[in-house]
PDB file of N, CA and C in Angstrom:
ATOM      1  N   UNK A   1     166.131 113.827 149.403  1.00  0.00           N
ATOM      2  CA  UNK A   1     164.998 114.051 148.543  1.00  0.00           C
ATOM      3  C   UNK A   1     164.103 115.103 149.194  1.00  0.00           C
ATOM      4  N   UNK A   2     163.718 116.106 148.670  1.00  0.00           N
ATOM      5  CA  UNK A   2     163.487 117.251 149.045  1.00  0.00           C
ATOM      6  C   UNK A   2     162.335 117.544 148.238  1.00  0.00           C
ATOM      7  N   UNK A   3     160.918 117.695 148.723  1.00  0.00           N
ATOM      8  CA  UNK A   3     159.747 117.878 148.191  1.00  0.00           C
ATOM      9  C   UNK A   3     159.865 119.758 148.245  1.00  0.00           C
ATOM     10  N   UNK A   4     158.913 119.947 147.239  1.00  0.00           N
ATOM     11  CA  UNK A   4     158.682 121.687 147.330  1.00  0.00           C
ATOM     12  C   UNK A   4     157.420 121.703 147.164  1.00  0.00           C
ATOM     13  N   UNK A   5     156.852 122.419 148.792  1.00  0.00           N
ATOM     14  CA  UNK A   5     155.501 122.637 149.001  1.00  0.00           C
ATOM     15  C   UNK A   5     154.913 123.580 148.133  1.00  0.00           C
ATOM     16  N   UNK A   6     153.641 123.257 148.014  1.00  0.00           N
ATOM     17  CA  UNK A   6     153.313 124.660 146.697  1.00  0.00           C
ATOM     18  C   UNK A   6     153.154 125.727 147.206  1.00  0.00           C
ATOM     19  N   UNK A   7     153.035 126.787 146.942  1.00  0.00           N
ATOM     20  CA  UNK A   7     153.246 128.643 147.094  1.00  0.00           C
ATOM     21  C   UNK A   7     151.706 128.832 147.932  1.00  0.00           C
ATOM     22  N   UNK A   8     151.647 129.434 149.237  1.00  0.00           N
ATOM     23  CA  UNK A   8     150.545 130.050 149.896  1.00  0.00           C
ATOM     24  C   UNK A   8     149.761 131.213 148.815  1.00  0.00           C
ATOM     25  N   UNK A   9     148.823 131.494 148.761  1.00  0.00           N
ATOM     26  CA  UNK A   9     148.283 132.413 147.892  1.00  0.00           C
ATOM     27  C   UNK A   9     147.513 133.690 148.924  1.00  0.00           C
ATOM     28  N   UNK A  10     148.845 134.830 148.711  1.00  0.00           N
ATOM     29  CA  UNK A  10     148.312 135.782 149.695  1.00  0.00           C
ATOM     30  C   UNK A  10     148.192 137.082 148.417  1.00  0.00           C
ATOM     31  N   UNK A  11     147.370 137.700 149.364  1.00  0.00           N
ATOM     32  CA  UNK A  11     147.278 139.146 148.659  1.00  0.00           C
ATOM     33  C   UNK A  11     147.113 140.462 149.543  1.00  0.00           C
ATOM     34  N   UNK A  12     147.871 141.316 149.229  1.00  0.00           N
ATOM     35  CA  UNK A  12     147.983 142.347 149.765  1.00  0.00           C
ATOM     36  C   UNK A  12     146.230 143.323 150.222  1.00  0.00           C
ATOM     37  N   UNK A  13     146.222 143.560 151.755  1.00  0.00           N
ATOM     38  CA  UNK A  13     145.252 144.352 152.456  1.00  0.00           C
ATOM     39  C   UNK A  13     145.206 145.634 152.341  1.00  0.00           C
ATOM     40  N   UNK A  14     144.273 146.295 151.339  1.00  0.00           N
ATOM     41  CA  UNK A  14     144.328 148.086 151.562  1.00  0.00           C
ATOM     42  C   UNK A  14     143.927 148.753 152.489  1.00  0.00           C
ATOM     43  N   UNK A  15     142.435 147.935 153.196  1.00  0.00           N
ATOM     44  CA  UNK A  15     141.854 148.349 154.107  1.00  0.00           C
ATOM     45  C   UNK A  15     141.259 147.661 154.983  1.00  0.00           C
ATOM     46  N   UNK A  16     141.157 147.484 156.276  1.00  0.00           N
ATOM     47  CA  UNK A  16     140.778 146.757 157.093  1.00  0.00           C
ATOM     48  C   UNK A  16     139.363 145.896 156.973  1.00  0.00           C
ATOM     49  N   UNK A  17     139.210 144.843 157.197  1.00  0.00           N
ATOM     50  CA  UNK A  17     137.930 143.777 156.814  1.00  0.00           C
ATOM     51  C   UNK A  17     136.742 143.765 157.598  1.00  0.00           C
ATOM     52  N   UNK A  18     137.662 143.958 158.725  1.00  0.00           N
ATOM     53  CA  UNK A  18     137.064 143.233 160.015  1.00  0.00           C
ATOM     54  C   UNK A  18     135.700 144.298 160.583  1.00  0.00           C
ATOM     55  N   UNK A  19     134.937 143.815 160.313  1.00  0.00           N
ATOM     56  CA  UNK A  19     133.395 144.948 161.117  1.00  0.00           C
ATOM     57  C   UNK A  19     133.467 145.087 161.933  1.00  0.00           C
ATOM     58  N   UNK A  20     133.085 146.437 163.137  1.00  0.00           N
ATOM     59  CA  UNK A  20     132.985 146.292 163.986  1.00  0.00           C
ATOM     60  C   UNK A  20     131.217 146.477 164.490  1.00  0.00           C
ATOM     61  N   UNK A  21     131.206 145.509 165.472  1.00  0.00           N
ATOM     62  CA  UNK A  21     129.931 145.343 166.180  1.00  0.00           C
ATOM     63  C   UNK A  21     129.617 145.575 167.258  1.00  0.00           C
ATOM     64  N   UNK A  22     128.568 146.422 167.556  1.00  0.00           N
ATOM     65  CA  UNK A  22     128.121 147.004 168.762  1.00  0.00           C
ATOM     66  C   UNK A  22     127.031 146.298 169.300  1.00  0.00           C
ATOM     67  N   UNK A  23     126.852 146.218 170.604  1.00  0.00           N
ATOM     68  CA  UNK A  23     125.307 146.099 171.070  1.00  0.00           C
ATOM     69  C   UNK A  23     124.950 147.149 171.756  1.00  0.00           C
ATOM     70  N   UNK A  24     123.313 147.120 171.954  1.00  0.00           N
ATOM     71  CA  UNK A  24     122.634 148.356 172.782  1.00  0.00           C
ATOM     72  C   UNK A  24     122.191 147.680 173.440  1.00  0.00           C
ATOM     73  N   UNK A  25     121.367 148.258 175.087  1.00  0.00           N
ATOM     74  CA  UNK A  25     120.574 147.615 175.514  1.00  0.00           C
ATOM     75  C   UNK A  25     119.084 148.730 175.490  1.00  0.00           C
ATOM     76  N   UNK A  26     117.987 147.943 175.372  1.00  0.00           N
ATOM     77  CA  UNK A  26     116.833 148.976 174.928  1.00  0.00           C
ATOM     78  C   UNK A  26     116.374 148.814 176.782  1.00  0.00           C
ATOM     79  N   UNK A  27     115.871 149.502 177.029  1.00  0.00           N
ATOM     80  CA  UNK A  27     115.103 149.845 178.360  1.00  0.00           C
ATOM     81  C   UNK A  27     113.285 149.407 178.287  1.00  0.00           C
ATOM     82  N   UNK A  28     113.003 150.035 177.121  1.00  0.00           N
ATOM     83  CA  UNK A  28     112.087 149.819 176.602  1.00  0.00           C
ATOM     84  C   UNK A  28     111.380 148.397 176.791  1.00  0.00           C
ATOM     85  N   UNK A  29     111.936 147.749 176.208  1.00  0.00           N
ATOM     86  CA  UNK A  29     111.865 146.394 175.985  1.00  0.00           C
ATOM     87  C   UNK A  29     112.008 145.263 177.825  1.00  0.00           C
ATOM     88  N   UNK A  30     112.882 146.010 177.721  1.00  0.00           N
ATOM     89  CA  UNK A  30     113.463 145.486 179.062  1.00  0.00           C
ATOM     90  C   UNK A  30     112.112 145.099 179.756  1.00  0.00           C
ATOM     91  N   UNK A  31     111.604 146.468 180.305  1.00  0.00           N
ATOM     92  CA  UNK A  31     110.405 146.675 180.758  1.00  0.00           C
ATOM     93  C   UNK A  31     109.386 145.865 180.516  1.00  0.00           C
ATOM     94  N   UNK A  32     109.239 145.819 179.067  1.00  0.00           N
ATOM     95  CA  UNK A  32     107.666 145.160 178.667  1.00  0.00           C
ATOM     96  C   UNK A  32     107.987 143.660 179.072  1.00  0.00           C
ATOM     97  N   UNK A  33     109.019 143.145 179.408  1.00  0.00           N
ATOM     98  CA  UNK A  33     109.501 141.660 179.274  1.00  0.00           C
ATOM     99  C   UNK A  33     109.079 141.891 180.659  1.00  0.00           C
ATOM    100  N   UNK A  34     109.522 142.376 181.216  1.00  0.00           N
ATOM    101  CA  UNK A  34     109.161 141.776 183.149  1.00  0.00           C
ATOM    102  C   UNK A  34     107.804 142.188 183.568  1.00  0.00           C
ATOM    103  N   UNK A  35     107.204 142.823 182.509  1.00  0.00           N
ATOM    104  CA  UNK A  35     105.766 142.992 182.608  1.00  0.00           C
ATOM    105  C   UNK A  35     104.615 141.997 182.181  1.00  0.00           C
ATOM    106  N   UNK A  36     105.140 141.257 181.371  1.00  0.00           N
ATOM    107  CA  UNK A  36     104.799 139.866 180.553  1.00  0.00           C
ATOM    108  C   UNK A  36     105.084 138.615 181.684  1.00  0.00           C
ATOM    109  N   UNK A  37     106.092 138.961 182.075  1.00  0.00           N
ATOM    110  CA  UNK A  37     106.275 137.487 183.310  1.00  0.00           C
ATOM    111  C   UNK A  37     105.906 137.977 184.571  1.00  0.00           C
ATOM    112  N   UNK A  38     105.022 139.041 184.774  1.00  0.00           N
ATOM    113  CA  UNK A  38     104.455 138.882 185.908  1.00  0.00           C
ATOM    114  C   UNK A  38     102.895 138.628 185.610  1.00  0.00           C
ATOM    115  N   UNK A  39     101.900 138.593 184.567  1.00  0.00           N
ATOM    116  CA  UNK A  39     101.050 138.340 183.948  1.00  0.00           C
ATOM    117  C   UNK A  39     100.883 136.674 183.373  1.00  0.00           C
ATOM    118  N   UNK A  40     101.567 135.763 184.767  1.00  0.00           N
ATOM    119  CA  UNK A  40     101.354 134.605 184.400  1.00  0.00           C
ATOM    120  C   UNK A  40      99.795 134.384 184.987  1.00  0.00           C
ATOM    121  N   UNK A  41      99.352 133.047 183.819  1.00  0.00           N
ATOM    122  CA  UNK A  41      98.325 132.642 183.757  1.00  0.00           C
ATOM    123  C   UNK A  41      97.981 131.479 185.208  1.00  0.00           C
ATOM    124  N   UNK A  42      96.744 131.865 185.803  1.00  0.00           N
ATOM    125  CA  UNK A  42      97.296 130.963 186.785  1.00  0.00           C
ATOM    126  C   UNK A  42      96.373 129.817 186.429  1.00  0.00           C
ATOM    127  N   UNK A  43      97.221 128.911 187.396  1.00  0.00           N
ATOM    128  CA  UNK A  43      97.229 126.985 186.834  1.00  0.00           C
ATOM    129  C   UNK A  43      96.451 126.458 187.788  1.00  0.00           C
ATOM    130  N   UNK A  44      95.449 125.396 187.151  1.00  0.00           N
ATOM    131  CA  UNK A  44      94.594 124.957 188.518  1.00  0.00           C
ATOM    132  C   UNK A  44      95.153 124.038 189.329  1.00  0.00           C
ATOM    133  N   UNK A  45      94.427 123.376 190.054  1.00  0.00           N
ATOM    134  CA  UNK A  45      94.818 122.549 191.046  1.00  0.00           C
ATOM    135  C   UNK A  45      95.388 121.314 190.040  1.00  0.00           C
ATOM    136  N   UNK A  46      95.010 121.021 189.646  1.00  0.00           N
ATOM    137  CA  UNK A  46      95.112 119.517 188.945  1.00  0.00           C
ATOM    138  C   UNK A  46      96.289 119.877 188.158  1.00  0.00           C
ATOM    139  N   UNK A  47      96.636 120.995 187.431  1.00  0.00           N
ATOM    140  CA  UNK A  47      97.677 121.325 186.901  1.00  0.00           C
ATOM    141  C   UNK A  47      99.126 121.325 187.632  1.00  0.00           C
ATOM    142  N   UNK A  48      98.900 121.679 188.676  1.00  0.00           N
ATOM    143  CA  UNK A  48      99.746 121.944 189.560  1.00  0.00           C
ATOM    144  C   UNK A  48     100.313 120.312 190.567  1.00  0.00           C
ATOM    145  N   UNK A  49      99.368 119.868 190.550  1.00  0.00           N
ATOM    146  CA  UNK A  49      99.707 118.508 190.995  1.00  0.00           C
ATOM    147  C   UNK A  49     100.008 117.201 190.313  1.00  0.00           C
ATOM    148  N   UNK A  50      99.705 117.432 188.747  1.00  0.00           N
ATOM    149  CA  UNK A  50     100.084 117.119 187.492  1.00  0.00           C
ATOM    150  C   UNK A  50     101.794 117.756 187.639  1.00  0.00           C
ATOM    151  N   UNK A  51     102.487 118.604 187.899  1.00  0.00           N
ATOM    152  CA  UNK A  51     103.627 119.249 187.439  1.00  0.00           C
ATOM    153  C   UNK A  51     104.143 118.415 188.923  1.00  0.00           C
ATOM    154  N   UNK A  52     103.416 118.586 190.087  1.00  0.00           N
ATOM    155  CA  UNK A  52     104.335 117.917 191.205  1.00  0.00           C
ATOM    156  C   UNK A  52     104.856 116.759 190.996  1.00  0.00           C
ATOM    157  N   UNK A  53     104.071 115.670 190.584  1.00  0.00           N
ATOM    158  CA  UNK A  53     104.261 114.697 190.463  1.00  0.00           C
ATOM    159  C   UNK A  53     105.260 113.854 188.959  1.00  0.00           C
ATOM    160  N   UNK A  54     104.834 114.869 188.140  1.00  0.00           N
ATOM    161  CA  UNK A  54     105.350 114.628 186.453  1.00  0.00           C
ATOM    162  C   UNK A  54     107.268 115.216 186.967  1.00  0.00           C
ATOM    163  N   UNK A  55     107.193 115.538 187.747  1.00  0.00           N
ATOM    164  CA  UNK A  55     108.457 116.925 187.936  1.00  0.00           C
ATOM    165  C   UNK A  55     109.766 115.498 188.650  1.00  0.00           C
ATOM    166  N   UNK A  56     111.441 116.595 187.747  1.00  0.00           N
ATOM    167  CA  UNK A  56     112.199 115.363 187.922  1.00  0.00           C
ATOM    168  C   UNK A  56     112.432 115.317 189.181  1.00  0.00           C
ATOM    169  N   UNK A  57     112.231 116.175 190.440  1.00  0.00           N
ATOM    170  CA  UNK A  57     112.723 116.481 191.322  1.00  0.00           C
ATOM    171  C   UNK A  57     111.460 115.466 192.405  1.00  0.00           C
ATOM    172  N   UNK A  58     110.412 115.521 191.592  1.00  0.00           N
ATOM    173  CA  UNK A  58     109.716 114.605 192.891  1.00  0.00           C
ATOM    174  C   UNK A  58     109.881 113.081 192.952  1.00  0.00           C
ATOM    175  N   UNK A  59     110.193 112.919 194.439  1.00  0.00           N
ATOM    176  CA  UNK A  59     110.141 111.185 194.486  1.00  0.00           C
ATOM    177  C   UNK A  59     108.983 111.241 195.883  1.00  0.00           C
ATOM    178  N   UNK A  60     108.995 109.642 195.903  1.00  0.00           N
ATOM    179  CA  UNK A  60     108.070 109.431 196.915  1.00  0.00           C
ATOM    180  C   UNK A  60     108.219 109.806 197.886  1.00  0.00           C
ATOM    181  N   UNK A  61     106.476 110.070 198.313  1.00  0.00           N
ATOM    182  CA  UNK A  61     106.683 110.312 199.954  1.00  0.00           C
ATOM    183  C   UNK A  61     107.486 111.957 200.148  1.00  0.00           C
ATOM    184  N   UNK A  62     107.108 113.244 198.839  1.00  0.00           N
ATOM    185  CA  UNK A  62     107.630 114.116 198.825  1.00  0.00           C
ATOM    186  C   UNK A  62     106.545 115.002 199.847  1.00  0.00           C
ATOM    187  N   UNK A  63     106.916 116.029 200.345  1.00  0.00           N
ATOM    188  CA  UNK A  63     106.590 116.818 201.687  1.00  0.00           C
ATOM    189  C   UNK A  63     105.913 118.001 200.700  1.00  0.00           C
ATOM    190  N   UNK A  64     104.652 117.909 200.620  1.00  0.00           N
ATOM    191  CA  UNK A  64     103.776 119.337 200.037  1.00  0.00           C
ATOM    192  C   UNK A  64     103.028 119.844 200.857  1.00  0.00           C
ATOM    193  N   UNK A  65     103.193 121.399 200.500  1.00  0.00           N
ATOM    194  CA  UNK A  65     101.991 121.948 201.587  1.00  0.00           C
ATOM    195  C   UNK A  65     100.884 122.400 201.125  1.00  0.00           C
ATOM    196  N   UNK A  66      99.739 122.036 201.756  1.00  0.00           N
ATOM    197  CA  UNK A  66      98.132 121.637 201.576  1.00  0.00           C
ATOM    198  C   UNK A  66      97.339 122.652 201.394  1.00  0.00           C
ATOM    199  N   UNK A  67      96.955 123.775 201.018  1.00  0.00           N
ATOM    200  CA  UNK A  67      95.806 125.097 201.655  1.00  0.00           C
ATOM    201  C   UNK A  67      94.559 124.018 201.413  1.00  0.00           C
ATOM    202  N   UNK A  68      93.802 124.546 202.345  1.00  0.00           N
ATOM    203  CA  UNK A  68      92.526 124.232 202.312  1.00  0.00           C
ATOM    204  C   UNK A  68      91.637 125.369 202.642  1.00  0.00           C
ATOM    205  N   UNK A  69      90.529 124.951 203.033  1.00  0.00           N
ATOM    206  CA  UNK A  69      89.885 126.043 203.741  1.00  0.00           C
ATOM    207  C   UNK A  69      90.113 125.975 205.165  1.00  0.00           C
ATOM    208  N   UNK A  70      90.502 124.355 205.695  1.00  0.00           N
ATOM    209  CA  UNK A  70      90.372 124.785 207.302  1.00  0.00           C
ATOM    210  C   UNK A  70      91.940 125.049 207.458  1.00  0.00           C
ATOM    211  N   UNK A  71      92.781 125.538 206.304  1.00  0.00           N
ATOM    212  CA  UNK A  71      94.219 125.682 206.909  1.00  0.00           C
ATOM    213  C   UNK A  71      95.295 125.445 205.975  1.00  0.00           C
ATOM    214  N   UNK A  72      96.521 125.700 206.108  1.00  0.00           N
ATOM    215  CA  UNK A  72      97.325 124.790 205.313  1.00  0.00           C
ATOM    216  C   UNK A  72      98.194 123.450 206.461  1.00  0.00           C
ATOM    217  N   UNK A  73      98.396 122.730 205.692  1.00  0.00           N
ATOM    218  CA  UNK A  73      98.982 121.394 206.138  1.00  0.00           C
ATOM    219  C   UNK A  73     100.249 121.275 205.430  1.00  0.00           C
ATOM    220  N   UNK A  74     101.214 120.148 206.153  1.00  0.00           N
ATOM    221  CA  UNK A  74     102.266 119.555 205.765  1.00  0.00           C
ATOM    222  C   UNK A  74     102.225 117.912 205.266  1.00  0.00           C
ATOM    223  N   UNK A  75     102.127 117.516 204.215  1.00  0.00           N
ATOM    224  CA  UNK A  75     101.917 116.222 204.128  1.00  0.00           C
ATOM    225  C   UNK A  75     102.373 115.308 203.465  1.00  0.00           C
ATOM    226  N   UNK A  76     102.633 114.202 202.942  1.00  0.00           N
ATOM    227  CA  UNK A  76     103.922 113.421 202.197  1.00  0.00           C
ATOM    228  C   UNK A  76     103.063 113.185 201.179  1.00  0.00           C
ATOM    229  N   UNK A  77     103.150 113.457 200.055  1.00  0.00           N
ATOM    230  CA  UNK A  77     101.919 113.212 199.069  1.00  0.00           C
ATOM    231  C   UNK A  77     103.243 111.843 198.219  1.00  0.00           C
ATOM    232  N   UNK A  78     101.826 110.773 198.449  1.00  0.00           N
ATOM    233  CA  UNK A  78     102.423 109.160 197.726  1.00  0.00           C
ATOM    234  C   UNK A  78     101.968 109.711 196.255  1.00  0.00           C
ATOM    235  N   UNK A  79     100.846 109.804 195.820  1.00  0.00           N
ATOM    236  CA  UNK A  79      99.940 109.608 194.724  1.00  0.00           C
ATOM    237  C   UNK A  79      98.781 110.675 194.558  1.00  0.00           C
ATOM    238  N   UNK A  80      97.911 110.229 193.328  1.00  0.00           N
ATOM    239  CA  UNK A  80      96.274 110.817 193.237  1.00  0.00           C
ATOM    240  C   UNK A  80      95.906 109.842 192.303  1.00  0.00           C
ATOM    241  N   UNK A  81      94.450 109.639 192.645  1.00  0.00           N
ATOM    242  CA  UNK A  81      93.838 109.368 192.094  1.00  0.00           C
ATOM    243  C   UNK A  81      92.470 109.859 191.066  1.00  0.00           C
ATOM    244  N   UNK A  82      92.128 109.638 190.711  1.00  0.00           N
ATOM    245  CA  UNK A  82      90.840 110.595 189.502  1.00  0.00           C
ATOM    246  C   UNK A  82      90.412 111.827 190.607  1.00  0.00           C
ATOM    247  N   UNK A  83      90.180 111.534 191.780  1.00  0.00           N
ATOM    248  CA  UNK A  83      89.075 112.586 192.744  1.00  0.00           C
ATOM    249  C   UNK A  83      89.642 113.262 193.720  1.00  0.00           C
ATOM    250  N   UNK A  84      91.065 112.710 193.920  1.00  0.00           N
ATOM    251  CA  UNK A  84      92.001 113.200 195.520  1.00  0.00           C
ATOM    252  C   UNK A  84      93.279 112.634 195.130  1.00  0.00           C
ATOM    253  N   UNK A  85      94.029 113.513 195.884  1.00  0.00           N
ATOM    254  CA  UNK A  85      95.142 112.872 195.989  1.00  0.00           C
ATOM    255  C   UNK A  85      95.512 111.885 197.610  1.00  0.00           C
ATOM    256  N   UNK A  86      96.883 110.991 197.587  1.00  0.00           N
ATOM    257  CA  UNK A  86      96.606 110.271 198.545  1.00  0.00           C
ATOM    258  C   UNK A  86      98.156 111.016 199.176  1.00  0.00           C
ATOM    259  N   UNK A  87      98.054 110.810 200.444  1.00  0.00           N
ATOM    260  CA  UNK A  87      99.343 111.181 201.751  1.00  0.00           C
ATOM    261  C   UNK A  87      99.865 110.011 202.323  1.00  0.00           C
ATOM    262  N   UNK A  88     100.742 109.932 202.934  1.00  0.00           N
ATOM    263  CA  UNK A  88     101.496 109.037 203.459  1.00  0.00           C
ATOM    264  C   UNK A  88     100.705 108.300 204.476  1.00  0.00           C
ATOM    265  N   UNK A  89      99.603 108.726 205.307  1.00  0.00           N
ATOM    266  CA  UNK A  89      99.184 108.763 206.238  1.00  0.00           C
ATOM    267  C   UNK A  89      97.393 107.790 206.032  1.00  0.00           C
ATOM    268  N   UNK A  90      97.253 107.213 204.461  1.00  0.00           N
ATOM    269  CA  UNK A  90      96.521 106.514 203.700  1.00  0.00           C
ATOM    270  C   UNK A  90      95.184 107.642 203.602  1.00  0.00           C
ATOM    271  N   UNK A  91      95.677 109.344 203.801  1.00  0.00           N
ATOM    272  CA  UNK A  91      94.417 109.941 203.938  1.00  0.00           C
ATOM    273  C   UNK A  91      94.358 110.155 202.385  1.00  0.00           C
ATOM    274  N   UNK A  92      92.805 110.403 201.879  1.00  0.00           N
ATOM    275  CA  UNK A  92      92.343 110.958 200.684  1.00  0.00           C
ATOM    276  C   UNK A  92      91.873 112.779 200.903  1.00  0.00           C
ATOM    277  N   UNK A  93      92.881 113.171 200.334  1.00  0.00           N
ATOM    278  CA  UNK A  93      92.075 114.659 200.336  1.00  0.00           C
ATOM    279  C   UNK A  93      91.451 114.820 198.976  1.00  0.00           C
ATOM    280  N   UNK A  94      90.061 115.652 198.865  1.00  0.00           N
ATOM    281  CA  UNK A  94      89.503 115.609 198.075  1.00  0.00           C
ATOM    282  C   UNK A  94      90.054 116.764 196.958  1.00  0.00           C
ATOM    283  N   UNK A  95      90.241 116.486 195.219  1.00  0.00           N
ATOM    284  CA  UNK A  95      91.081 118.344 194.707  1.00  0.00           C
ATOM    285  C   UNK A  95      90.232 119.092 194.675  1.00  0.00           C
ATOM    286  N   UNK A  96      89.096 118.861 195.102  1.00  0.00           N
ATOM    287  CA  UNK A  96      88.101 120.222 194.677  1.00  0.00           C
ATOM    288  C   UNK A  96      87.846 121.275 195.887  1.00  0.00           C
ATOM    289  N   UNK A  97      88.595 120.619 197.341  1.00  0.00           N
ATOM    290  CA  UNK A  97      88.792 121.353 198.362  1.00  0.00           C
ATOM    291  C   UNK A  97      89.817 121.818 198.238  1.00  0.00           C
ATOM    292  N   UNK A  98      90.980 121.375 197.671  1.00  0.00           N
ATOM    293  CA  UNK A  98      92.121 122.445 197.868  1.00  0.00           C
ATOM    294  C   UNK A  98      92.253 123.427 197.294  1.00  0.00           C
ATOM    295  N   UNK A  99      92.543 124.847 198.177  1.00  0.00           N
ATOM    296  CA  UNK A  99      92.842 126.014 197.327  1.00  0.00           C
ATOM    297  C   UNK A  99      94.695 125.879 196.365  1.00  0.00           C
ATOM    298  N   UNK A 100      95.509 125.669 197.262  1.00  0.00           N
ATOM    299  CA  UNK A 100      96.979 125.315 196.821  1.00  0.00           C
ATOM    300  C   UNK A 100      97.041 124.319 196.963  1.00  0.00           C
ATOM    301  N   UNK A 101      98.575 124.663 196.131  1.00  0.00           N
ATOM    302  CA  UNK A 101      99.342 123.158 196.656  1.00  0.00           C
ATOM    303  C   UNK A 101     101.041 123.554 195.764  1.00  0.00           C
ATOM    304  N   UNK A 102     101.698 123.046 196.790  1.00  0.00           N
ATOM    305  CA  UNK A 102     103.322 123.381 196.465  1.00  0.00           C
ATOM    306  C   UNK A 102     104.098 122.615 197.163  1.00  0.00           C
ATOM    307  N   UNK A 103     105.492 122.378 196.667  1.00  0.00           N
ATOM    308  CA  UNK A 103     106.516 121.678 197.377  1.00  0.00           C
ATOM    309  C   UNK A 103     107.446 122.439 198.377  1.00  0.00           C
ATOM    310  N   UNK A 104     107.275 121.685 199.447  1.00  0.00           N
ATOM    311  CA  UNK A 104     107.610 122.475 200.960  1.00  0.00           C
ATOM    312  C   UNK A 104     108.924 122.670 200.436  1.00  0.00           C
ATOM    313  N   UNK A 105     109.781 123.966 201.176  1.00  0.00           N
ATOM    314  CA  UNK A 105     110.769 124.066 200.730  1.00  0.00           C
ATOM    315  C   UNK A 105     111.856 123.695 201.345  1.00  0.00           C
ATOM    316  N   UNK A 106     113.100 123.512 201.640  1.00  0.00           N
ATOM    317  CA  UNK A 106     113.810 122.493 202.129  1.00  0.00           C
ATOM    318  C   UNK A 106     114.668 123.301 202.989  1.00  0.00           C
ATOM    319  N   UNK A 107     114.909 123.319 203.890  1.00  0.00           N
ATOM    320  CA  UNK A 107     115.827 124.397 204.859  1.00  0.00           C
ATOM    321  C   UNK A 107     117.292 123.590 205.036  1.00  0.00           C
TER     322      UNK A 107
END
């Protein structure tokens, strides 16, 4: 018993279909873009220690370094609270003294 598949429905090609597509690269543009990301807005303290802490990469007892005025420091930042943040070391630094603040980088 022998089924007969029904007939493919082709039709003859006069001229090729297929588009061809180019890209450019503009220079122009290029430019104004790395001119735009160096014109970042800068973030205050609280912002910045808001992102340390909110961030997937921080866990406890993470190693940030401190600017102040009398210096920068190395310190394990646990927490903050409304007025300071707290260090491993049960110290309160106050945020309205710190100039920075960043995650030490890992050698």
């Amino acid at each position: 018993m022998k089924k007969d598949l029904p007939r493919i429905y082709s039709e003859r090609v006069d001229k090729d279909t297929n588009d061809v597509v180019s890209y450019t690269k503009n220079e122009e543009k290029m430019i104004e873009n790395r001119e735009i990301r160096r014109e970042k807005v800068e973030k205050s303290i609280e912002q910045k220690i808001n992102e340390i802490l909110k961030s997937v990469h921080y866990v406890y007892k993470m190693e940030v370094v401190i600017e102040t005025e009398e210096g920068s420091q190395v310190k394990q930042l646990v927490g903050k609270n409304k007025n300071s943040i707290i260090t491993m070391d049960n110290e309160q630094i106050p945020i309205d003294k710190i100039k920075d603040i960043y995650i030490k980088e890992k050698k």
